[in-house]
Protein backbone atom coordinates (compact mmCIF):
# COMPACT_ATOMS: atom_id res chain seq x y z
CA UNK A 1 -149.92 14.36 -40.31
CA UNK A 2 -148.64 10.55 -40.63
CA UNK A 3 -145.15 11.91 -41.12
CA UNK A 4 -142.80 13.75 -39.32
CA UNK A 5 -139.40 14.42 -41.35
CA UNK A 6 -136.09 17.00 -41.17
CA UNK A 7 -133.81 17.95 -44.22
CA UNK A 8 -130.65 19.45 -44.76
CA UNK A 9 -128.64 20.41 -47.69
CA UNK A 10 -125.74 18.24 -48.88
CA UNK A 11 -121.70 19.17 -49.43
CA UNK A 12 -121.84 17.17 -52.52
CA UNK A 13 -122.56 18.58 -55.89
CA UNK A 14 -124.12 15.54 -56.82
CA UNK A 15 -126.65 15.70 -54.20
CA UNK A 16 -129.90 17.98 -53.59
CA UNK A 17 -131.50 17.49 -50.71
CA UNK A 18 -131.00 14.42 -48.01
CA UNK A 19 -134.18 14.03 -45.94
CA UNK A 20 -135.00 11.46 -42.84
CA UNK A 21 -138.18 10.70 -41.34
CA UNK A 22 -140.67 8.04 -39.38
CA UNK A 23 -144.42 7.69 -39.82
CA UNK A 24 -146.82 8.16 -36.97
CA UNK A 25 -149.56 6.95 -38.37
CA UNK A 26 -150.88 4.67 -41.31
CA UNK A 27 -152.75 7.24 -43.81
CA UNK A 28 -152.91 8.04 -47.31
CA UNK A 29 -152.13 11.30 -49.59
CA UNK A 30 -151.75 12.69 -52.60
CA UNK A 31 -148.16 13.46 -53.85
CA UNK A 32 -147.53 15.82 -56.45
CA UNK A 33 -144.36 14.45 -59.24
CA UNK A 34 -141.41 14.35 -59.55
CA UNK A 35 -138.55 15.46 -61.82
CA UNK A 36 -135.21 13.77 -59.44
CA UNK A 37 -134.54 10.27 -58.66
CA UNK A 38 -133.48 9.18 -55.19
CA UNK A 39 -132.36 6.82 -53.03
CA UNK A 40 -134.28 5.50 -50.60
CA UNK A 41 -133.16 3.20 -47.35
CA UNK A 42 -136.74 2.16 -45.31
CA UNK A 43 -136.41 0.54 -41.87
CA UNK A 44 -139.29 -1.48 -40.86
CA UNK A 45 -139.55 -4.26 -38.01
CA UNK A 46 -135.95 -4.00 -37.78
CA UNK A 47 -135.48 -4.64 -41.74
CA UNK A 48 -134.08 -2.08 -43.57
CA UNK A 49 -134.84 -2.13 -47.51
CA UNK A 50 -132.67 -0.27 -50.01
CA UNK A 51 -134.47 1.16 -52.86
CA UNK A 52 -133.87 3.35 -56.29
CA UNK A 53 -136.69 5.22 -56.97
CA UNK A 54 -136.98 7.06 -60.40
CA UNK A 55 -138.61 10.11 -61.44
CA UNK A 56 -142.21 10.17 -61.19
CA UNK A 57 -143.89 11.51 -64.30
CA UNK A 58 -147.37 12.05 -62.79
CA UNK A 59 -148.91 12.87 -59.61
CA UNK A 60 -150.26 10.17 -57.66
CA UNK A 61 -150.97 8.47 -54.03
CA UNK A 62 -148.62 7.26 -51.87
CA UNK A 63 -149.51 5.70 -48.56
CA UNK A 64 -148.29 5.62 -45.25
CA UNK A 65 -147.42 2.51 -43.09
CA UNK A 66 -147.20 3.29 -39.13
CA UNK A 67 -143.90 2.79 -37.39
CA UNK A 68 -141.65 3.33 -40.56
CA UNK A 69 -138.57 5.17 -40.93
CA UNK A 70 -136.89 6.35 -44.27
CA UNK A 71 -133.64 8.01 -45.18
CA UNK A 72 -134.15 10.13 -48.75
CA UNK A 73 -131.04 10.96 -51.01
CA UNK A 74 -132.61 13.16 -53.65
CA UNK A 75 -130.11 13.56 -56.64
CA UNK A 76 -129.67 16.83 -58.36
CA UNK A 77 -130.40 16.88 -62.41
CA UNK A 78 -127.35 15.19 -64.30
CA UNK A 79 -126.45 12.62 -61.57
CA UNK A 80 -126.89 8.75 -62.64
CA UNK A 81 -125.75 5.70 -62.16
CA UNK A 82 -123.98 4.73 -65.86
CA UNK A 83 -125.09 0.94 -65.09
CA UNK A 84 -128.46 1.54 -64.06
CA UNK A 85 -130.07 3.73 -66.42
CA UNK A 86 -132.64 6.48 -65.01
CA UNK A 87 -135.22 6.02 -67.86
CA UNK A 88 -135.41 2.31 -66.97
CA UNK A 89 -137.10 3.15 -63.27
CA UNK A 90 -139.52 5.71 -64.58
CA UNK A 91 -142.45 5.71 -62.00
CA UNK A 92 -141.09 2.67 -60.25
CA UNK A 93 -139.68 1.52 -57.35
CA UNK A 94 -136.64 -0.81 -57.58
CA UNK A 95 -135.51 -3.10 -54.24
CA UNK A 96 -131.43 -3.54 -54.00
CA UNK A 97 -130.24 -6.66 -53.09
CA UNK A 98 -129.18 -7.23 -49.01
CA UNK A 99 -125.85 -7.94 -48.97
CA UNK A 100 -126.18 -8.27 -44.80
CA UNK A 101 -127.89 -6.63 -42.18
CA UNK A 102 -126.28 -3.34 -42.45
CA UNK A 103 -125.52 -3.22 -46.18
CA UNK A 104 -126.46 -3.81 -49.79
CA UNK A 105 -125.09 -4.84 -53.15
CA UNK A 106 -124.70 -2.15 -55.55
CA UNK A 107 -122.90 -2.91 -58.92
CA UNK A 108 -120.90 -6.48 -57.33
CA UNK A 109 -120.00 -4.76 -54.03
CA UNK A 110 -121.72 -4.71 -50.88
CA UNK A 111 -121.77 -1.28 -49.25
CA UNK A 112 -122.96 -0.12 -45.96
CA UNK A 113 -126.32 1.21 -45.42
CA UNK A 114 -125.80 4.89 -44.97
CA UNK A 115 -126.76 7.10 -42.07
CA UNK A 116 -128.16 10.97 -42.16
CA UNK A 117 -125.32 12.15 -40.77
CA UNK A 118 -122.69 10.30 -43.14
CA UNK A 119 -124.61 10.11 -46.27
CA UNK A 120 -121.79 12.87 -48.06
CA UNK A 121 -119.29 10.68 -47.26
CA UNK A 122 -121.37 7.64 -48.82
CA UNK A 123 -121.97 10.00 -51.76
CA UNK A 124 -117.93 11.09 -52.11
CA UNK A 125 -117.27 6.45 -51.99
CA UNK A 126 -119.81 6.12 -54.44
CA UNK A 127 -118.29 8.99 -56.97
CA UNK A 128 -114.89 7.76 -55.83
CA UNK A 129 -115.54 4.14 -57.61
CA UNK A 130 -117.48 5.53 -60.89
CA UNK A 131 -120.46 3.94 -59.54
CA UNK A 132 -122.11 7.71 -59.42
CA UNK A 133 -121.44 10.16 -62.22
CA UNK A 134 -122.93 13.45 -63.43
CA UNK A 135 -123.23 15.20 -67.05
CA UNK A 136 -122.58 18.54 -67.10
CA UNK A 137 -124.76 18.58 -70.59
CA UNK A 138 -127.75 18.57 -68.20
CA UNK A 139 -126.88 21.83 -65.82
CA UNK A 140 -125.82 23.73 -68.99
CA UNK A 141 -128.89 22.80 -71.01
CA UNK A 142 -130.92 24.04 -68.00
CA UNK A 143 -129.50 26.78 -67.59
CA UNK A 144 -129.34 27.91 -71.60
CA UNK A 145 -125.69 27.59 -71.55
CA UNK A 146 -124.87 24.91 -73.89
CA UNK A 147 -121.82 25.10 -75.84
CA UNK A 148 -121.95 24.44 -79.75
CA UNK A 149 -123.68 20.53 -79.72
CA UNK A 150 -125.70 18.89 -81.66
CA UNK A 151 -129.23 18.91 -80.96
CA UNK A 152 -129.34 15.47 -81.35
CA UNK A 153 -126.88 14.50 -78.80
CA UNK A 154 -127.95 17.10 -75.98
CA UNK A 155 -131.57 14.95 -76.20
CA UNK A 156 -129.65 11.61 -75.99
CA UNK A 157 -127.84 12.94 -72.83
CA UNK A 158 -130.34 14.75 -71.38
CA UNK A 159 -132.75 11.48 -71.94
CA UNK A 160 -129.89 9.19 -70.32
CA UNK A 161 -128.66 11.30 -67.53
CA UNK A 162 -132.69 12.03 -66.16
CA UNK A 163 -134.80 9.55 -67.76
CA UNK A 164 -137.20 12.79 -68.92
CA UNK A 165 -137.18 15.38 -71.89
CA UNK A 166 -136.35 19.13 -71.50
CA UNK A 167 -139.54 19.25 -72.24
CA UNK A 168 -141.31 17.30 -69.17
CA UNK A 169 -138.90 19.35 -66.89
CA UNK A 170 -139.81 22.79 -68.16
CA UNK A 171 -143.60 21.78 -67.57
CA UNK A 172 -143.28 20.26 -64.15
CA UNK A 173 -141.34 23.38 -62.95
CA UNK A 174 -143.84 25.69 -64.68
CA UNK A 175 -146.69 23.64 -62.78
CA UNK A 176 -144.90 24.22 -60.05
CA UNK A 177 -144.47 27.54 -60.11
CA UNK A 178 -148.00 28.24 -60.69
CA UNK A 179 -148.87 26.12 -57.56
CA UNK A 180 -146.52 28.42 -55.80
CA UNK A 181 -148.26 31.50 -57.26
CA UNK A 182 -151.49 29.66 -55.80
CA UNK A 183 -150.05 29.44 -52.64
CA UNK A 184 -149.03 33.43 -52.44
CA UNK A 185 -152.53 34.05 -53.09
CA UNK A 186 -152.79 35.00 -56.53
CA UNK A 187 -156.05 34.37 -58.25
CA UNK A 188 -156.22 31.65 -60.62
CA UNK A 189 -156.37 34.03 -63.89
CA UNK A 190 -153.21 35.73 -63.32
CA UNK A 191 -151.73 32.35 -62.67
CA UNK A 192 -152.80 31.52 -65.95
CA UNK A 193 -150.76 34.83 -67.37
CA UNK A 194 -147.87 34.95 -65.07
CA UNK A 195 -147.24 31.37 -65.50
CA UNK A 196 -147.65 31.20 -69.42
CA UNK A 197 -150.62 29.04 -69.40
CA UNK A 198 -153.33 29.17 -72.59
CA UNK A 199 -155.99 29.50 -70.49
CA UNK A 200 -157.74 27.76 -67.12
CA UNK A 201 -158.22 24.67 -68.55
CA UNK A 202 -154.60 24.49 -69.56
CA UNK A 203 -153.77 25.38 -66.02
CA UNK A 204 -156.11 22.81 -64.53
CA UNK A 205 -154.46 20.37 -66.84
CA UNK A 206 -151.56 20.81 -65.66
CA UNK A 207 -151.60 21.03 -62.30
CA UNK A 208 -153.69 18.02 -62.00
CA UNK A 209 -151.00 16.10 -63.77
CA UNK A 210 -148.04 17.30 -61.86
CA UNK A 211 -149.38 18.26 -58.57
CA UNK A 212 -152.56 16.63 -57.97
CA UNK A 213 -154.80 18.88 -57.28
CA UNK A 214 -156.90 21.59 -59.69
CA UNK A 215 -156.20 25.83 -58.77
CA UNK A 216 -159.53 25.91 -56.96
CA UNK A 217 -158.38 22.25 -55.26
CA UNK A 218 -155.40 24.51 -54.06
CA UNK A 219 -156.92 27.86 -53.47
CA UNK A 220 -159.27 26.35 -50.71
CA UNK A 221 -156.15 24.17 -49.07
CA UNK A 222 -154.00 26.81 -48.39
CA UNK A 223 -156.99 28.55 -47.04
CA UNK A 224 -158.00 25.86 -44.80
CA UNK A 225 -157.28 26.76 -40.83
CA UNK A 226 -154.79 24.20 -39.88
């Protein structure tokens, strides 16, 4: 494995997951989509490069540069930037300005580069000045507990606050809960049932979009010895 990583949950509401790691080798692999935005701070030669990166609609490649190490702030559903809009880094990576050494401009202030220890209290500045908000249209729609609204303006919010339809969400986490059935061992027709697929080709569809790899592609990995 060319990466070697630890994670830990986040105080902040607005936050998922925060993640650091460091390569160990230079490789390539296949990385299935993704529904969440993050931030993303890479050190390398003793630069370190601030970067938005938006939701990835598609599975893809993503390779792996030897003696890298990366700090990942992985937003929860709802949380944006107002003046950077989500849907305008769709399958992108976006560079921040340097401000210095050890920080970055971020809507005409410099801030310091964050560490994975302080990164709540980064997140609580960055609420704290507006420059990080969250719509609680999002959670609620998710969850099937929207209050009276329009249908027209829960898909305008939900479209600004992600950059993705209900729609795309409710088939990437239904891809990936049939990769998870995969993964339990459950045989790749009663995926197709238990996960509300048409049939296999639907499945295969699907899984190939958001995770990269067909059923059988994924029956025989998590059968491999390691």
């Amino acid at each position: 494995m060319s990466l070697v990583y630890e994670e830990r949950l986040s105080d902040s509401p607005y936050v998922e997951l925060i993640t650091q790691g460091r390569t160990i080798g230079s490789s390539s692999t296949v990385r299935p989509s993704e529904i969440h935005w993050h931030m993303v701070f890479v050190k390398h030669n003793d630069h370190l490069q601030p970067l938005v990166v938006g939701p990835l609609t598609t599975s893809g490649t993503v390779n792996f540069i030897e003696g890298v190490e990366l700090l990942w702030i992985k937003f929860k559903l709802g949380t944006f930037m107002p003046h950077l809009p989500v849907k305008n880094f769709l399958d992108a990576e976006t560079a921040m300005p340097d401000a210095s050494s050890k920080s970055f401009w971020l809507k005409g202030s410099a801030w310091q580069f964050p560490s994975y220890e302080n990164v709540d209290t980064f997140i609580d500045r960055l609420v704290h000045d507006d420059v990080l908000v969250c719509d609680p249209i999002v959670n609620a729609a998710l969850q099937d507990a929207l209050p009276e609204t329009p249908s027209r303006t829960v898909r305008h919010r939900f479209l600004h606050a992600t950059g993705l339809t209900q729609n795309h969400i409710h088939q990437f986490e239904r891809a990936k809960y049939a990769a998870t059935l995969l993964e339990q061992g459950v045989s790749i027709l009663d995926t197709v049932h238990e996960a509300g697929y048409f049939d296999q080709p639907h499945l295969t569809r699907s899984l190939k979009r958001f995770i990269g790899k067909t059923p059988a592609q994924q029956l025989v990995r998590i059968c491999e010895p390691e």
